[in-house]
Protein backbone atom coordinates (compact mmCIF):
# COMPACT_ATOMS: atom_id res chain seq x y z
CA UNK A 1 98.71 105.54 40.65
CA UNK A 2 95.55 107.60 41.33
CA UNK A 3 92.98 106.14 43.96
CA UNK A 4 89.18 107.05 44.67
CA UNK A 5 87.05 105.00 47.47
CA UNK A 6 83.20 106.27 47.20
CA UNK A 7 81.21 104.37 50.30
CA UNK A 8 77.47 103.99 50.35
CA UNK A 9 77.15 104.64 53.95
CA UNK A 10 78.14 103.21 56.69
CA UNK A 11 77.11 102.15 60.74
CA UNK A 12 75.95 105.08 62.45
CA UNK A 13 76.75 107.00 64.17
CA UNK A 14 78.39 108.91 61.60
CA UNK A 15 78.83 106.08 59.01
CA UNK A 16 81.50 104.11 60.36
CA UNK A 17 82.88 101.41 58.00
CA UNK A 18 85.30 99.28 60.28
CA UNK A 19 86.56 97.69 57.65
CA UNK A 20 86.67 99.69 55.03
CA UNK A 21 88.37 102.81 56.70
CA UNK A 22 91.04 100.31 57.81
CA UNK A 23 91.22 99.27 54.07
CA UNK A 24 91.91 103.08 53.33
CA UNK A 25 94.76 103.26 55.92
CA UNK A 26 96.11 100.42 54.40
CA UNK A 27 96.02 101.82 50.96
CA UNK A 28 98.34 104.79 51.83
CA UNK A 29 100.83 102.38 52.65
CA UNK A 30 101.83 104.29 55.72
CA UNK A 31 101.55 103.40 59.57
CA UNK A 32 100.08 106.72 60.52
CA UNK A 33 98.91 108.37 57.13
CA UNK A 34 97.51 112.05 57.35
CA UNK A 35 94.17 112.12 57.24
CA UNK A 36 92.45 115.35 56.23
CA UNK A 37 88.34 115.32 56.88
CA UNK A 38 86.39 117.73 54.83
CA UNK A 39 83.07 118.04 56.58
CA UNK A 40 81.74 121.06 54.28
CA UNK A 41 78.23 119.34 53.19
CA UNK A 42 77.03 119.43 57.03
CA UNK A 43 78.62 122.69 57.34
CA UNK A 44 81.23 121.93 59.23
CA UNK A 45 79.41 119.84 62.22
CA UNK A 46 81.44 119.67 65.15
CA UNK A 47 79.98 116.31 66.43
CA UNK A 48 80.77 115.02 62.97
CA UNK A 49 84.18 116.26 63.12
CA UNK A 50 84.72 115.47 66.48
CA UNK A 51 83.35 111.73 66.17
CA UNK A 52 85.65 111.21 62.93
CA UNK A 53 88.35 112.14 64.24
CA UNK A 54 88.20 109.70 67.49
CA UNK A 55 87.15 107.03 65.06
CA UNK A 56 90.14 107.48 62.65
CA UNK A 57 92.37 108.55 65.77
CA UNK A 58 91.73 104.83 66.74
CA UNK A 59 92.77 103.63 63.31
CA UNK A 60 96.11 104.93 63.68
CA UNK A 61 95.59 107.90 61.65
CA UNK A 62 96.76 111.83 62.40
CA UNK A 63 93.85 113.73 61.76
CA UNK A 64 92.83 117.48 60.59
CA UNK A 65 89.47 119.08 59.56
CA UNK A 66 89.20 121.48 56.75
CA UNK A 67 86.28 123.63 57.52
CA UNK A 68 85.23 125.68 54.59
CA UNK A 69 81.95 126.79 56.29
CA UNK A 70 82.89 128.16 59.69
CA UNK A 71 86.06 129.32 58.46
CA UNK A 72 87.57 131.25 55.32
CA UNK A 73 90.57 130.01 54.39
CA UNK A 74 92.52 131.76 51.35
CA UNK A 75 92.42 129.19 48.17
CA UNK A 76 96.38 129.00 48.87
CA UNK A 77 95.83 127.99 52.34
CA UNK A 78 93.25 125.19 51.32
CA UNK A 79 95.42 123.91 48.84
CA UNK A 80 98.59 123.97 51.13
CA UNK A 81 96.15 121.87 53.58
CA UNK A 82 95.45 118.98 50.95
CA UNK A 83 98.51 118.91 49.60
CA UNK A 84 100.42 118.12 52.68
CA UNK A 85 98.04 115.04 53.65
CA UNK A 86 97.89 111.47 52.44
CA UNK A 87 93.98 110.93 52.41
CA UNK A 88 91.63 113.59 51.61
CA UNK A 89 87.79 111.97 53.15
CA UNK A 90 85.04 113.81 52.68
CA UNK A 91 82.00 113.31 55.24
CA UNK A 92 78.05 113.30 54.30
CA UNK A 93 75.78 115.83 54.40
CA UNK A 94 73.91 118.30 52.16
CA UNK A 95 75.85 117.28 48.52
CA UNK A 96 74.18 120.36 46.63
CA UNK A 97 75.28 122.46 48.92
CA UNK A 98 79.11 121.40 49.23
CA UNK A 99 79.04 121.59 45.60
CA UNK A 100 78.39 124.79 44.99
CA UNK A 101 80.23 125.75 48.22
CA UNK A 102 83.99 124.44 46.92
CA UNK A 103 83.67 126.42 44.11
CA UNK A 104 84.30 129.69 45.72
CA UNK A 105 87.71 127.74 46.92
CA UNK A 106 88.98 126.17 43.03
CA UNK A 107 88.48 122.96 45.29
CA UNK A 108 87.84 120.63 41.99
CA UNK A 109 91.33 121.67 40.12
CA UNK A 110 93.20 120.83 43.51
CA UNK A 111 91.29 117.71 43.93
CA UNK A 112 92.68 116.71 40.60
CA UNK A 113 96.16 117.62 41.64
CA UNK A 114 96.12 115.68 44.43
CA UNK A 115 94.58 112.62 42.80
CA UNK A 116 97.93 112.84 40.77
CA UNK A 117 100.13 113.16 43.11
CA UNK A 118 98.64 109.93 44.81
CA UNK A 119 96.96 111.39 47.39
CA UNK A 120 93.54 108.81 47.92
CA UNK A 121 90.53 110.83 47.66
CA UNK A 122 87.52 109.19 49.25
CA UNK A 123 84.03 109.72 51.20
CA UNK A 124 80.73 108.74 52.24
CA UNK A 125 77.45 109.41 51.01
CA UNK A 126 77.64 112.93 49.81
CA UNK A 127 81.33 112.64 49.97
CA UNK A 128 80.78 108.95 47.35
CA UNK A 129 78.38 111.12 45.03
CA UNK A 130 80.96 114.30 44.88
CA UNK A 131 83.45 111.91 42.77
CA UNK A 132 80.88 110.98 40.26
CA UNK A 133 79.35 112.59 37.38
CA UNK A 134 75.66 113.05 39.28
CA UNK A 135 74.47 111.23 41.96
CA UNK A 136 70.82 110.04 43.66
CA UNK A 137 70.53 112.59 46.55
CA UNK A 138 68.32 114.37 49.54
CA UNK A 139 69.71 117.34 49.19
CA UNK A 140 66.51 118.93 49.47
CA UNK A 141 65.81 117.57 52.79
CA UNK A 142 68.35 120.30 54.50
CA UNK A 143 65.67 122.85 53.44
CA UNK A 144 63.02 123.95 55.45
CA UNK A 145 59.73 122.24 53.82
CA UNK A 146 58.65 118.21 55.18
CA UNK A 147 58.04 117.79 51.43
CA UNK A 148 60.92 116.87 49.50
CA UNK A 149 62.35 114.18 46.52
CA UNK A 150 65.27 112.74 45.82
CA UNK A 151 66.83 115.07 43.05
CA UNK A 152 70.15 114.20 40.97
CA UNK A 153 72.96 116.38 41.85
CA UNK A 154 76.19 117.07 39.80
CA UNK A 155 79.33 115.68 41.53
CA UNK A 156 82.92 116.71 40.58
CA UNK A 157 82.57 114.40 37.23
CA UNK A 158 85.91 112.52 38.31
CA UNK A 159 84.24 109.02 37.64
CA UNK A 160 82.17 109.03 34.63
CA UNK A 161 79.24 107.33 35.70
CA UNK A 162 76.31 108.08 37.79
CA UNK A 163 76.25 107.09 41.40
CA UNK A 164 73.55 106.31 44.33
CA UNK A 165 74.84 105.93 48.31
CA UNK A 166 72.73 104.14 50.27
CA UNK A 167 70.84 102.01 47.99
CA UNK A 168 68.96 99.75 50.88
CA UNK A 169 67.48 102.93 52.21
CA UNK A 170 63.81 103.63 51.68
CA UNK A 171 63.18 106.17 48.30
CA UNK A 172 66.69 105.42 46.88
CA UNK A 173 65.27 102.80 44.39
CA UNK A 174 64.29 106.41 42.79
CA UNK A 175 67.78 105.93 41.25
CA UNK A 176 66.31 103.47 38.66
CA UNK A 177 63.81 105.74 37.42
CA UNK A 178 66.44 107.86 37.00
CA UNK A 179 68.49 105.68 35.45
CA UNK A 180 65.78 104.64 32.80
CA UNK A 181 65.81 108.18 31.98
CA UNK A 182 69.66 108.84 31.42
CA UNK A 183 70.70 108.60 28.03
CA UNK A 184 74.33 108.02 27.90
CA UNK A 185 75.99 107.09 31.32
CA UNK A 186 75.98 103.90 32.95
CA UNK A 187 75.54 104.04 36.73
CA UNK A 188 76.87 102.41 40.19
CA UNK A 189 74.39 102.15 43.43
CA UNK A 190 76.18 100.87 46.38
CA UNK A 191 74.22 100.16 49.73
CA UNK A 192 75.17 100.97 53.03
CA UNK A 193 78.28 99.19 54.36
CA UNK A 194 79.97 98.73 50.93
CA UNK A 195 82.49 100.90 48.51
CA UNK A 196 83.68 101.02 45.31
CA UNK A 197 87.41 101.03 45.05
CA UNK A 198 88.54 102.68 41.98
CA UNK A 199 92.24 102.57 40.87
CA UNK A 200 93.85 103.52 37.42
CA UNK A 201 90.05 102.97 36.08
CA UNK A 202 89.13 99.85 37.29
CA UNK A 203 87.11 99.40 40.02
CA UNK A 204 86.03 96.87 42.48
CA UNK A 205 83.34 96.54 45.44
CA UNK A 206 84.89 96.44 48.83
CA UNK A 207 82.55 95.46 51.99
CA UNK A 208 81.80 96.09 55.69
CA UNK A 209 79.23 93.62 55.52
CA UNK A 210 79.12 90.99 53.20
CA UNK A 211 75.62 90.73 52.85
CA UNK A 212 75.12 93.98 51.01
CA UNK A 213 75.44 94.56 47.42
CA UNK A 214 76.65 96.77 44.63
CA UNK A 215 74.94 97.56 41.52
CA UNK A 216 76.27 98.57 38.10
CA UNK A 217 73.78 99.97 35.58
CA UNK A 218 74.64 99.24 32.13
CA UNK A 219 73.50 101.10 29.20
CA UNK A 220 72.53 98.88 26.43
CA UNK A 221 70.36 99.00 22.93
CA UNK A 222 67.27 97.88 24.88
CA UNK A 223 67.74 100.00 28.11
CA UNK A 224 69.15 99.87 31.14
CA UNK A 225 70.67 96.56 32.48
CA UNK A 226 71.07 96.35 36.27
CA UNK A 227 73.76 94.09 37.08
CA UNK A 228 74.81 93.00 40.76
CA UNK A 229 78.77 93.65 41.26
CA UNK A 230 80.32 90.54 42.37
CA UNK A 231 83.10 90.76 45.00
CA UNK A 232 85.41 88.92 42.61
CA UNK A 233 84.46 91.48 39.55
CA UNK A 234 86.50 94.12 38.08
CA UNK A 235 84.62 97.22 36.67
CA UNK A 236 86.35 98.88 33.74
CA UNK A 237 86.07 103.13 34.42
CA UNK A 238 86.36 106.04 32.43
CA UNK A 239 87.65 108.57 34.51
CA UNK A 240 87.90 112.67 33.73
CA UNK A 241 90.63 113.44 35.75
């Protein structure tokens, strides 16, 4: 059974999700799972690392970093490193840039090897977009001009649909124009505080706080149908993996 948690965002600092990072804990079915954090899209941050790893410390989780910026691991090494841990999370950041970044490392193919050897693969923000096909994202505020737009960015293309984190934040309604514009996917926006659980291609919306809301995007004859994801509903996925 393969298993995929993408989450909107979260509390800050660092987009905490109480409840939902205890609902990944519980989902490895262990007491102490092995947690590996892959902080590549803020380039390895140490605060980031450093505050993730206290937070899922307190969980009850034994926790390792794989830095793929500050470091240069071997591709055998970084696949040794996934493969011996029970949730692969990655963190937030610059998605465009961890993209293009894992490549160098085969990181996709292993990915996909993990997912079937039931290790849970999930993340936040650019870490929820990497699973998807493309995804709403500010990748182009990590450059150096105040001007910038949200931009779609190609994800791993594990879920086939297209995704938006932090839907409640100011610009991300950009999403729907970009939605109106796609001509064969259908699309999931989560806001901060909830996540899309997705196992054996179904999917449901799991919450921090249960006043925010989910979003499916349907594709239909006469456009695109925006649909609010109920906490009771189960999403039927296509996944590529």
């Amino acid at each position: 059974m393969g298993t995929i948690i993408t989450i909107g965002g979260g509390q800050e600092p660092f987009s905490r999700t109480p409840h939902i990072s205890k609902k990944i804990i519980e989902l490895s079915q262990k007491q102490n799972p092995k947690v590996l954090f892959i902080g590549t899209a803020t380039r390895d941050s140490k605060d980031y690392i450093d505050n993730f790893t206290d937070f899922f410390t307190l969980l009850g989780a034994n926790v390792d970093c794989l830095e793929l910026v500050s470091s240069n691991p071997t591709r055998e090494a970084v696949k040794e490193s996934i493969m011996n841990h029970d949730i692969i999370y990655v963190g937030g950041g610059d998605t465009r840039f961890m993209i293009k970044h894992w490549k160098q490392f085969n990181l996709k193919e292993v990915l996909i090897e993990a997912y079937h050897k039931g290790i849970i693969l999930c993340g936040v923000s650019a870490g929820s977009i990497c699973w998807y096909q493309w995804g709403n994202s500010d990748s182009e505020s990590f450059g150096e001009s105040n001007e910038w737009s949200f931009i779609q960015t190609p994800g791993l293309g594990f879920i086939n649909l297209a995704h938006c984190p932090h839907y409640d934040d100011p610009g991300r309604d950009s999403f729907d124009g970009m939605m109106n514009g796609e001509e064969s996917l259908d699309g999931v926006a989560l806001e901060n505080g909830t996540a899309l659980l997705v196992q054996d291609g179904k999917g449901q919306i799991i919450k921090d706080d249960d006043n925010k809301k989910g979003y499916y995007f349907k594709q239909t004859e006469k456009g695109i149908l925006k649909l609010e994801i109920e906490d009771d509903t189960i999403i039927e996925i296509l996944l590529n993996i």
